[in-house]
N, C-alpha and C. Protein backbone atom coordinates (compact mmCIF):
# COMPACT_ATOMS: atom_id res chain seq x y z
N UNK A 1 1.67 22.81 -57.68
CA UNK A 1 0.89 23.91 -57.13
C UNK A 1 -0.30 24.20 -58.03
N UNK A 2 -1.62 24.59 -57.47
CA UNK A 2 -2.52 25.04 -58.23
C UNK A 2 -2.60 26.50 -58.73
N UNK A 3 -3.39 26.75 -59.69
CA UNK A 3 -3.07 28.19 -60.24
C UNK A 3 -3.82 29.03 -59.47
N UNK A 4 -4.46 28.58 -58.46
CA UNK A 4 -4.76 29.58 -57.48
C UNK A 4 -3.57 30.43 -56.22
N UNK A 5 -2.83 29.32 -56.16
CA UNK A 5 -1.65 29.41 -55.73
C UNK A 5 -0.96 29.88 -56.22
N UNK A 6 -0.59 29.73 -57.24
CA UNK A 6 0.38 30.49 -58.35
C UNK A 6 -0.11 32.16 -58.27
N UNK A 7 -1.42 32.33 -58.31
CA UNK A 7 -1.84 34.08 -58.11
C UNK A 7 -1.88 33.92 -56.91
N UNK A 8 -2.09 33.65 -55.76
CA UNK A 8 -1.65 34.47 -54.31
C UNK A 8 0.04 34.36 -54.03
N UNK A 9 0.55 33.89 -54.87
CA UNK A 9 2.26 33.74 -54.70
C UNK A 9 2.41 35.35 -55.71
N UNK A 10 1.84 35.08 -56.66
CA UNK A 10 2.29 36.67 -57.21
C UNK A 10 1.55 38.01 -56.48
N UNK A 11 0.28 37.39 -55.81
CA UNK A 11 -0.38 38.65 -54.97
C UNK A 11 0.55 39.25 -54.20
N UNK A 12 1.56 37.76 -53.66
CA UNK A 12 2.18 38.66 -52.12
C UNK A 12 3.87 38.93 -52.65
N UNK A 13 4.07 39.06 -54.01
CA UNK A 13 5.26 39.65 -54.10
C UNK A 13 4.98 41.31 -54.93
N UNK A 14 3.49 41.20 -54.90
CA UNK A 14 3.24 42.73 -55.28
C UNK A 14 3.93 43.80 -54.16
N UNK A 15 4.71 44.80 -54.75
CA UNK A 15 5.65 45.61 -53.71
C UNK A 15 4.23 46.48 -53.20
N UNK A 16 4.73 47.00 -51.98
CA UNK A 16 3.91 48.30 -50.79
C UNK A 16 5.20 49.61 -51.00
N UNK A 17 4.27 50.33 -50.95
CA UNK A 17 5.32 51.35 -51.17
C UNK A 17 4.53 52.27 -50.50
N UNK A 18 3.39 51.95 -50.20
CA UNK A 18 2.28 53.52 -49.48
C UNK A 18 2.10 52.80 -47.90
N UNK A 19 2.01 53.68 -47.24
CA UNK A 19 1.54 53.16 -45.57
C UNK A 19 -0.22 53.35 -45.90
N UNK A 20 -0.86 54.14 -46.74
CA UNK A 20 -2.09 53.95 -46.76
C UNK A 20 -2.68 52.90 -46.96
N UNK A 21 -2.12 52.27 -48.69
CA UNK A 21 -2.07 50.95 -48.79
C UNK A 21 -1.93 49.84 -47.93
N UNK A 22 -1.19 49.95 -47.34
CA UNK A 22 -0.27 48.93 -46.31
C UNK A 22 -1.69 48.92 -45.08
N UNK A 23 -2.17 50.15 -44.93
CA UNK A 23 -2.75 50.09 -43.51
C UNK A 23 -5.10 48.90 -44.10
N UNK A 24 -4.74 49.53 -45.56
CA UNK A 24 -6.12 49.21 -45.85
C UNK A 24 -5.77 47.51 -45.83
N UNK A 25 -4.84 46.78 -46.65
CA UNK A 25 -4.67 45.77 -46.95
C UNK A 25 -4.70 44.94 -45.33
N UNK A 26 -4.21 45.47 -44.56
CA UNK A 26 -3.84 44.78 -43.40
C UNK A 26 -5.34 44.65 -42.45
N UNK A 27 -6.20 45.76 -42.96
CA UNK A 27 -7.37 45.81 -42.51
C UNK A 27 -7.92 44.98 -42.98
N UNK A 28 -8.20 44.60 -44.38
CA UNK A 28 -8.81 43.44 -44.98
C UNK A 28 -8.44 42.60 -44.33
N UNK A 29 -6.96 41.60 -44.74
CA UNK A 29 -6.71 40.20 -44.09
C UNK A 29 -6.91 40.19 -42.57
N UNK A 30 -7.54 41.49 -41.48
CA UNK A 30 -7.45 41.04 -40.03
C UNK A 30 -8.95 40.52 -40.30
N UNK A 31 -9.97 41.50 -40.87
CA UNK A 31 -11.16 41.40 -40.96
C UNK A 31 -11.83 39.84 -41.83
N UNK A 32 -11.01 39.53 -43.10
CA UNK A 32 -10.97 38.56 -43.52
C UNK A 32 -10.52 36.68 -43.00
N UNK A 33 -9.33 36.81 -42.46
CA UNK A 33 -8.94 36.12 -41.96
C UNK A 33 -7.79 35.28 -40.95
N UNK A 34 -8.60 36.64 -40.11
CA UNK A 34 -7.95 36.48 -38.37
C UNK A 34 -8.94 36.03 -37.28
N UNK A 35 -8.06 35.78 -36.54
CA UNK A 35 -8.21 35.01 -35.35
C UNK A 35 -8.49 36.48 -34.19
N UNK A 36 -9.30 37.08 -34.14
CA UNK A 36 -9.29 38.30 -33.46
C UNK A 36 -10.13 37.41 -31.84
N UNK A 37 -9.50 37.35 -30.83
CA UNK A 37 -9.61 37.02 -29.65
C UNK A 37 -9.83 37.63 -28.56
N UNK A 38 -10.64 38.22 -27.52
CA UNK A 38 -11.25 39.38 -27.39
C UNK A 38 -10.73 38.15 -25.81
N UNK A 39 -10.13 38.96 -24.90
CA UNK A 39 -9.00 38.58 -23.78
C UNK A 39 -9.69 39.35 -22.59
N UNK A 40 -10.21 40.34 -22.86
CA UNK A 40 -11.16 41.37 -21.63
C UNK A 40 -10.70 42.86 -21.94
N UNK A 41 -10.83 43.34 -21.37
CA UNK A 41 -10.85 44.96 -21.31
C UNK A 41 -9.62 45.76 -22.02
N UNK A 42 -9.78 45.71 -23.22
CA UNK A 42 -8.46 46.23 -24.18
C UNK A 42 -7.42 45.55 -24.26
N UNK A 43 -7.75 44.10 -24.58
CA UNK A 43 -6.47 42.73 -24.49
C UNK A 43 -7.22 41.99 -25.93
N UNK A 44 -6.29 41.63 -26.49
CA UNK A 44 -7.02 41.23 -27.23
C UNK A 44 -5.39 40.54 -27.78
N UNK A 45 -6.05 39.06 -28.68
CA UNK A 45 -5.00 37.96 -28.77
C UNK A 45 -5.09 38.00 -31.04
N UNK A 46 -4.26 38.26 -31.63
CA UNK A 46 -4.80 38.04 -32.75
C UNK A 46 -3.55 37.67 -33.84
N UNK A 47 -4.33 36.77 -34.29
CA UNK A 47 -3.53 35.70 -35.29
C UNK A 47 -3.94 35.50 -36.88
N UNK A 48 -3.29 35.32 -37.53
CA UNK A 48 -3.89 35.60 -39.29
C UNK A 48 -3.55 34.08 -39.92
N UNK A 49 -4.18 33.35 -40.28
CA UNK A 49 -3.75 31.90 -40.74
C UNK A 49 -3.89 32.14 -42.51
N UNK A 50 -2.92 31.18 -42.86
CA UNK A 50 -3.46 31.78 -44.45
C UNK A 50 -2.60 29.61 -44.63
N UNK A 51 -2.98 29.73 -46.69
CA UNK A 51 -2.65 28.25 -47.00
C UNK A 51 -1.05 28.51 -47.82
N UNK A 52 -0.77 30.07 -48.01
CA UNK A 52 0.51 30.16 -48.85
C UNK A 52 1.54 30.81 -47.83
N UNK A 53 2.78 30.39 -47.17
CA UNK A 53 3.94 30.74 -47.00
C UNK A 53 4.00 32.22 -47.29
N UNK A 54 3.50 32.25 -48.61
CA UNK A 54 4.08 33.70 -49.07
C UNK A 54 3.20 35.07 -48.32
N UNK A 55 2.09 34.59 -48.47
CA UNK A 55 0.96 35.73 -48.03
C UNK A 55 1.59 35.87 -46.09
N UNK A 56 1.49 34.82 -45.59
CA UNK A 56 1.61 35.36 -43.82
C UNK A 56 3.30 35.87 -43.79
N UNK A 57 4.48 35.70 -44.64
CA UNK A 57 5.55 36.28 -44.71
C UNK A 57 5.46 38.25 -44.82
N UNK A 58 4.67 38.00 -46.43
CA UNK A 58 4.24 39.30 -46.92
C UNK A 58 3.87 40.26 -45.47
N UNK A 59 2.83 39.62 -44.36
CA UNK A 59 1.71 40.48 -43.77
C UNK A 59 2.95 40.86 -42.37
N UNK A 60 3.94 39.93 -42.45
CA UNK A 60 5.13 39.78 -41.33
C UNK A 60 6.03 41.32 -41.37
N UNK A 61 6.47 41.28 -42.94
CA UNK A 61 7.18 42.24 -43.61
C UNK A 61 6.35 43.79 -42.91
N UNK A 62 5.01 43.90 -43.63
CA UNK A 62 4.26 44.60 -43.29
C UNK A 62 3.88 45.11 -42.47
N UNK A 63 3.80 44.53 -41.53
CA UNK A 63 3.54 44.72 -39.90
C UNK A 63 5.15 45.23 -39.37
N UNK A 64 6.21 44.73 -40.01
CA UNK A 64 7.59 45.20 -39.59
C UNK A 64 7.57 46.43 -39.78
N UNK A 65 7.83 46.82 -40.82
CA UNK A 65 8.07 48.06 -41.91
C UNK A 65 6.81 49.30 -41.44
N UNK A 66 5.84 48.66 -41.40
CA UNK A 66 4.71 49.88 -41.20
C UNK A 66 4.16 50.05 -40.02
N UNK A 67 4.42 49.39 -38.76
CA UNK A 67 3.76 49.40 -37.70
C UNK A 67 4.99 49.23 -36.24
N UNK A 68 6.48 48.63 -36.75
CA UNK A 68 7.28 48.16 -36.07
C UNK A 68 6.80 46.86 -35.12
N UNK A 69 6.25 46.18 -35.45
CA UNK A 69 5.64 45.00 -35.03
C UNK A 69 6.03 44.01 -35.42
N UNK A 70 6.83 43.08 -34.69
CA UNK A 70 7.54 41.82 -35.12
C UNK A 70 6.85 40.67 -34.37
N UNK A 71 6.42 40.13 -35.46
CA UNK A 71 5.28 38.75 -35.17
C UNK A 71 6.12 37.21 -34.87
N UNK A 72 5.24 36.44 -34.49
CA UNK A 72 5.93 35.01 -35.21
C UNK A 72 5.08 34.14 -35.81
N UNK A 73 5.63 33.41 -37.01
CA UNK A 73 5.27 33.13 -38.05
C UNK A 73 5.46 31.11 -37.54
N UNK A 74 4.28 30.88 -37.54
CA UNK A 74 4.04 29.24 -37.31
C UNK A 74 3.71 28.16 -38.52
N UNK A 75 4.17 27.56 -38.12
CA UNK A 75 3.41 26.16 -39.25
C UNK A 75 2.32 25.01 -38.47
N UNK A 76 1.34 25.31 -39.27
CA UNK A 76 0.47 24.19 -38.69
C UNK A 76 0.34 23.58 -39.35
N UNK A 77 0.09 22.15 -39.10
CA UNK A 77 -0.13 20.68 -39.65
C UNK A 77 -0.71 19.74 -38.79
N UNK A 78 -1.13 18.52 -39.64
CA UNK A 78 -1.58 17.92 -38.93
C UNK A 78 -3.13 17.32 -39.03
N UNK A 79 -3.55 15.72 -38.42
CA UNK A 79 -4.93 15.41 -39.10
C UNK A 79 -6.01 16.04 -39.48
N UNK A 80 -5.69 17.24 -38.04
CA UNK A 80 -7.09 17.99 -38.15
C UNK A 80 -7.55 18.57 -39.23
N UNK A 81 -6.24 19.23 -39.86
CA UNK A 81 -6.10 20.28 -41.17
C UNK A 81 -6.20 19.28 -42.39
N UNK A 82 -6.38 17.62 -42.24
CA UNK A 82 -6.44 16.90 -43.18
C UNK A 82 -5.12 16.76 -44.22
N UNK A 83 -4.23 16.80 -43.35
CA UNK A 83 -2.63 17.02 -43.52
C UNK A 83 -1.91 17.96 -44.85
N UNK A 84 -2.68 18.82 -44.12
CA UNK A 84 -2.27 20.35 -45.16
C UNK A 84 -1.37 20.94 -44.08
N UNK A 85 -0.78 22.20 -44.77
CA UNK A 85 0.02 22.79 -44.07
C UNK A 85 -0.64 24.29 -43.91
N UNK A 86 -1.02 24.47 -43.10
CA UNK A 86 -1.05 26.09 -42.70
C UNK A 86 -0.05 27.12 -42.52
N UNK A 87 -0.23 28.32 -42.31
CA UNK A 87 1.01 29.31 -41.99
C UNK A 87 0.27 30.61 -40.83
N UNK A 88 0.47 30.71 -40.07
CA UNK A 88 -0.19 31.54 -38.81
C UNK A 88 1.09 32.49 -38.38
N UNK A 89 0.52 33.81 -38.57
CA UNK A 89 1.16 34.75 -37.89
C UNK A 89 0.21 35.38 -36.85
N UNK A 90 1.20 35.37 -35.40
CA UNK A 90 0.70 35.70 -34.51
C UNK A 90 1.09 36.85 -33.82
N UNK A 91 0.44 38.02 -34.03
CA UNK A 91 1.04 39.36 -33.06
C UNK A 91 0.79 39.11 -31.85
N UNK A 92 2.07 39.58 -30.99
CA UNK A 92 2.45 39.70 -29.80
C UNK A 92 1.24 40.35 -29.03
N UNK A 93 0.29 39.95 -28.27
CA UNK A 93 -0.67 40.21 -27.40
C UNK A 93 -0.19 41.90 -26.90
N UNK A 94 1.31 41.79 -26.60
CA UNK A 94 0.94 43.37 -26.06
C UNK A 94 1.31 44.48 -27.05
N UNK A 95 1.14 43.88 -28.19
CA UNK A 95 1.21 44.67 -29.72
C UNK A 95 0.00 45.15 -30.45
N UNK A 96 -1.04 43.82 -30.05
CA UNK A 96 -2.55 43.62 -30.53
C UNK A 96 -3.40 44.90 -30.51
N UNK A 97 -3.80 45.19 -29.24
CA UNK A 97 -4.47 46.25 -29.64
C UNK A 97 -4.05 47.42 -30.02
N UNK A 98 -2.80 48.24 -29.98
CA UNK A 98 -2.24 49.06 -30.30
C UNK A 98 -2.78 49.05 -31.87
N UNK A 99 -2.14 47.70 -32.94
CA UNK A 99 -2.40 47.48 -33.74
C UNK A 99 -4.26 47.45 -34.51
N UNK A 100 -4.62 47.49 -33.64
CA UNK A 100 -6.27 47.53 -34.04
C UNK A 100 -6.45 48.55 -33.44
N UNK A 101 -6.24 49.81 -32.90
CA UNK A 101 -6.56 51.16 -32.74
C UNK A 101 -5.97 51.63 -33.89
N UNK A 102 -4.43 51.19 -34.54
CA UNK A 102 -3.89 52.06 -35.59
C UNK A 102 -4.61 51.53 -37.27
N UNK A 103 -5.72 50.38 -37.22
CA UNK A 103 -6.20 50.20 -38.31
C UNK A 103 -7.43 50.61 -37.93
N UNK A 104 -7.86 51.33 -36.54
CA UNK A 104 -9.36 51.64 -36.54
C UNK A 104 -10.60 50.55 -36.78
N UNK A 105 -9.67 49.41 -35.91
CA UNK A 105 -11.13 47.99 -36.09
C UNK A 105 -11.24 48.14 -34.74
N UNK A 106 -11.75 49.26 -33.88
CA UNK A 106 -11.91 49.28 -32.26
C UNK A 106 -13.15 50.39 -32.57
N UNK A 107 -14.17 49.99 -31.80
CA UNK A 107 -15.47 50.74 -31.93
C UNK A 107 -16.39 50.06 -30.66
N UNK A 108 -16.11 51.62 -30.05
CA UNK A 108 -17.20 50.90 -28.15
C UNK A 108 -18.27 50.87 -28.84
N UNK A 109 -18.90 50.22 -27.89
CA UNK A 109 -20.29 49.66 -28.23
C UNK A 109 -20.44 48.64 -28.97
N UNK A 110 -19.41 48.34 -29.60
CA UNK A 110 -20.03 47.47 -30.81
C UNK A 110 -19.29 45.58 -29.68
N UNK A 111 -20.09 44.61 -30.52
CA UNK A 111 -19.47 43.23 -29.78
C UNK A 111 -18.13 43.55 -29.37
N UNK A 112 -17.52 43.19 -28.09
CA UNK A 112 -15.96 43.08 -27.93
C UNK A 112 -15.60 44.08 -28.73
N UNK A 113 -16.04 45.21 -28.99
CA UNK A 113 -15.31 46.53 -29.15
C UNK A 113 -14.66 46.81 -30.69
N UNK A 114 -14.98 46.02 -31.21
CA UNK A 114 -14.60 44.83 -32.74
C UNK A 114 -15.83 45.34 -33.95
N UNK A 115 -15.20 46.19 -34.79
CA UNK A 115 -15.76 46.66 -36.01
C UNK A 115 -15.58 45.43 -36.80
N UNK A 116 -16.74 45.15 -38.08
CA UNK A 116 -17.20 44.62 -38.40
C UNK A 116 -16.56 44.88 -39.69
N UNK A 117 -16.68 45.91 -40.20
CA UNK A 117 -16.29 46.67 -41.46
C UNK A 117 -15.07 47.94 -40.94
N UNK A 118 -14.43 47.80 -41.99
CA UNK A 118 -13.42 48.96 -41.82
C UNK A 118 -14.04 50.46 -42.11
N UNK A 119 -13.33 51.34 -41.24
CA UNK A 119 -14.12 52.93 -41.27
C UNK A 119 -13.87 53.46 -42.96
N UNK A 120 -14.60 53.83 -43.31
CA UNK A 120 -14.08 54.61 -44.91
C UNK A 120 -13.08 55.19 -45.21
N UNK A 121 -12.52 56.01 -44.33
CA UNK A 121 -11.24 56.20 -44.48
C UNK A 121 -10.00 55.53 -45.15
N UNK A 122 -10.24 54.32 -44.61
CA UNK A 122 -9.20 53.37 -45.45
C UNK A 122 -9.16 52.70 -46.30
N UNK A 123 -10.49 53.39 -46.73
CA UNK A 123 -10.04 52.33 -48.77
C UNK A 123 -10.72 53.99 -49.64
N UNK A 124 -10.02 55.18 -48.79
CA UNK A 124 -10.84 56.11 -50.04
C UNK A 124 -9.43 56.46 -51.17
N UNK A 125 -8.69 56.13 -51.10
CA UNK A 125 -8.13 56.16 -52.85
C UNK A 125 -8.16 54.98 -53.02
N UNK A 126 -8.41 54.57 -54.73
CA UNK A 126 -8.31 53.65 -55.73
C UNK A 126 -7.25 52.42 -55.10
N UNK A 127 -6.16 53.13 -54.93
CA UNK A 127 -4.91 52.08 -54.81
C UNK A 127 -5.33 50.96 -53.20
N UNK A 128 -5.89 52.06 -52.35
CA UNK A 128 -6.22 50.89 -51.09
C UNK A 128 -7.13 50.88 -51.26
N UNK A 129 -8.36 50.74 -52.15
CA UNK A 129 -9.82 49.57 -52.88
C UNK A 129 -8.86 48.22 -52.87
N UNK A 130 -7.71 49.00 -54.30
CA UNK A 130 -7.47 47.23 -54.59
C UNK A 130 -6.54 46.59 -54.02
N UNK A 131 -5.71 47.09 -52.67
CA UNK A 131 -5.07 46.10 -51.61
C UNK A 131 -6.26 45.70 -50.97
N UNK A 132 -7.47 46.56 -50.42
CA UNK A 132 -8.03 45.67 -49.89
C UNK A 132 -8.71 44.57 -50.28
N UNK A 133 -8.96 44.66 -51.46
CA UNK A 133 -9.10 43.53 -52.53
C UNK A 133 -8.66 42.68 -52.71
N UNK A 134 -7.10 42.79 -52.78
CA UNK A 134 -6.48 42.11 -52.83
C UNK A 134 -6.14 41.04 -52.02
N UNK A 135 -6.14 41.66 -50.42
CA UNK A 135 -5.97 40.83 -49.16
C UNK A 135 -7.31 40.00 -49.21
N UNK A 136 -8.09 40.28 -49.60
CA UNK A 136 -9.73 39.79 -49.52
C UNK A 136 -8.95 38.32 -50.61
N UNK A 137 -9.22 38.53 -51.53
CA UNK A 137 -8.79 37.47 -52.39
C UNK A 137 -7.97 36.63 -51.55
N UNK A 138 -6.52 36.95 -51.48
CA UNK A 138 -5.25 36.51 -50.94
C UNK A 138 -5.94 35.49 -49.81
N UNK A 139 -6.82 35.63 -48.77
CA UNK A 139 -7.28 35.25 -47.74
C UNK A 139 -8.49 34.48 -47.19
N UNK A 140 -9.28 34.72 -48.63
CA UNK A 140 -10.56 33.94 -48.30
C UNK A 140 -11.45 34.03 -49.60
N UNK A 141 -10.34 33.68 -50.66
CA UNK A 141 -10.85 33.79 -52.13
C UNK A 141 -10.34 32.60 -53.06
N UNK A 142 -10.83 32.24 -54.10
CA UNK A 142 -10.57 30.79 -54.86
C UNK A 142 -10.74 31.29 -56.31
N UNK A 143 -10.11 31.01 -57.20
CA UNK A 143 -10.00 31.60 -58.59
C UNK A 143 -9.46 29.75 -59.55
N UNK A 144 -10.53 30.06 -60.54
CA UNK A 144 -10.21 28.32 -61.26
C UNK A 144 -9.20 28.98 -62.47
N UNK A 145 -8.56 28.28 -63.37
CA UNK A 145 -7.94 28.31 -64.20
C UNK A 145 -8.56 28.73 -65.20
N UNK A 146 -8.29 29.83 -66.11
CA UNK A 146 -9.07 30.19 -66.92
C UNK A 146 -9.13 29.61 -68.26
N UNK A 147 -7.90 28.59 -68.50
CA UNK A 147 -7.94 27.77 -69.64
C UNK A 147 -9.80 26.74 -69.34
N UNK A 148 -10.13 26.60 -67.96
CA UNK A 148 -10.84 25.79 -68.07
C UNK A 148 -12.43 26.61 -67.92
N UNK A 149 -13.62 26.89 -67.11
CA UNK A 149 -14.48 27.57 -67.02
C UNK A 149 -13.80 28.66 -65.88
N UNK A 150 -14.25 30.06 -66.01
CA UNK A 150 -13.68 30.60 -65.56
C UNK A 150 -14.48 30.53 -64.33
N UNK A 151 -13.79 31.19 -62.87
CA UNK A 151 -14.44 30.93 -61.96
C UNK A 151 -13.51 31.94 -60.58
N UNK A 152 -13.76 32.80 -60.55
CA UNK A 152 -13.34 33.45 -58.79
C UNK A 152 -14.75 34.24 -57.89
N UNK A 153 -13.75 33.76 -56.63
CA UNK A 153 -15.12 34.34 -55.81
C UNK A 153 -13.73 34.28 -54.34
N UNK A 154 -14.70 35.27 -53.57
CA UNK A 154 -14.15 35.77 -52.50
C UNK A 154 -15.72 35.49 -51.75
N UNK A 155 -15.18 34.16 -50.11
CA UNK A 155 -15.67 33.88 -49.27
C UNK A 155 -15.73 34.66 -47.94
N UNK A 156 -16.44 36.26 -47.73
CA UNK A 156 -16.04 36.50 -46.82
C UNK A 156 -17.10 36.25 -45.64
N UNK A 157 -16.32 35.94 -44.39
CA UNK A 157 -16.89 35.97 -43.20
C UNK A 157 -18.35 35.96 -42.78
N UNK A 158 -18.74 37.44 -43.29
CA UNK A 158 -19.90 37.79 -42.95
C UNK A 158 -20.43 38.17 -44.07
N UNK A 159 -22.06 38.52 -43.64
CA UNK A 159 -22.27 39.38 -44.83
C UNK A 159 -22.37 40.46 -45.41
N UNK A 160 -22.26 41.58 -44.10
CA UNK A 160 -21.70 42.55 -44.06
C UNK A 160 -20.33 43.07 -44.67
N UNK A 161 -19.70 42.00 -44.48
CA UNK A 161 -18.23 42.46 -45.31
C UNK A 161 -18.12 42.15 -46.44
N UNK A 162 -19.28 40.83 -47.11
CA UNK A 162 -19.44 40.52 -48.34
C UNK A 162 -19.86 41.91 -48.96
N UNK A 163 -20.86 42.50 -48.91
CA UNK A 163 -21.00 43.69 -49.69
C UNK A 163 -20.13 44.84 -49.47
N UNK A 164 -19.49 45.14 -48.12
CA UNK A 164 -18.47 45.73 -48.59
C UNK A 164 -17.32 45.46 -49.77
N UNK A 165 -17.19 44.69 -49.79
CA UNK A 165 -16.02 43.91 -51.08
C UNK A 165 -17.10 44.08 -52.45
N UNK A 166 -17.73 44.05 -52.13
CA UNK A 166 -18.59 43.69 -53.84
C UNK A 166 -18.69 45.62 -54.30
């Protein structure tokens, strides 16, 4: 395993103990790196792919515990992926939007109804900054070994959400 791996394996055994937390973090990895699928008029299809087992388990737990939402958790493989293994959790379509009204990524007017950035509300204490941070990393971030040149960075999406994170 690489030591990037090695820190998103310890990211996702960091315990939740706050639903605030729980709700910012979950906002990051939808915004970071989901599959948000826009189905027509308040349908919406959405899936979270990640490269560690541990992280789409973690977001499974999470979604159990804080939302009562029981997902299923896939393995992808295969040439396309250049025979890596993926891990995809997929909420139940008639779970989906419920779930994106209760993290507040639903905003008329905007494309497919689909906020861009999360409302302020959910990262105003310290502790959900750094879940959402955290999921940011966990999801679309790369960190080198620090025995060698040091090196992390978080790839997000857009660029809009890049400066939110920064």
């Amino acid at each position: 395993m690489s030591f990037a791996s090695d820190v998103r394996g310890e990211l996702a055994r960091t315990p939740m103990e706050d639903a605030c937390c729980a709700r910012s973090e979950l906002t990051a990895a939808l915004l970071c790196a989901s599959g948000i699928t826009w189905r027509g008029r308040k349908r919406y299809a959405v899936t979270l792919t990640a490269s560690e087992a541990s992280t789409v388990r973690r977001y499974f737990a999470m979604l159990k515990r804080f939302y009562g939402i029981i997902g299923q958790i896939r393995t992808l493989s295969g040439d396309t992926l250049n025979n890596q293994t993926r891990y995809q959790l997929v909420i139940p379509e008639e779970e989906a939007y419920g779930l994106l009204q209760a993290l507040e990524l639903l905003e008329e007017g905007a494309l497919f109804d689909l906020r861009t950035l999360p409302v302020d509300e959910t990262v105003r204490y310290s502790c959900c900054k750094k879940a959402f941070v955290r999921a940011a990393f966990t999801l679309c971030g790369a960190i080198s070994h620090p025995d060698r040149d040091y090196h992390i960075e978080i790839a997000a999406p857009n660029e809009a959400l890049a400066g939110f994170i920064v």
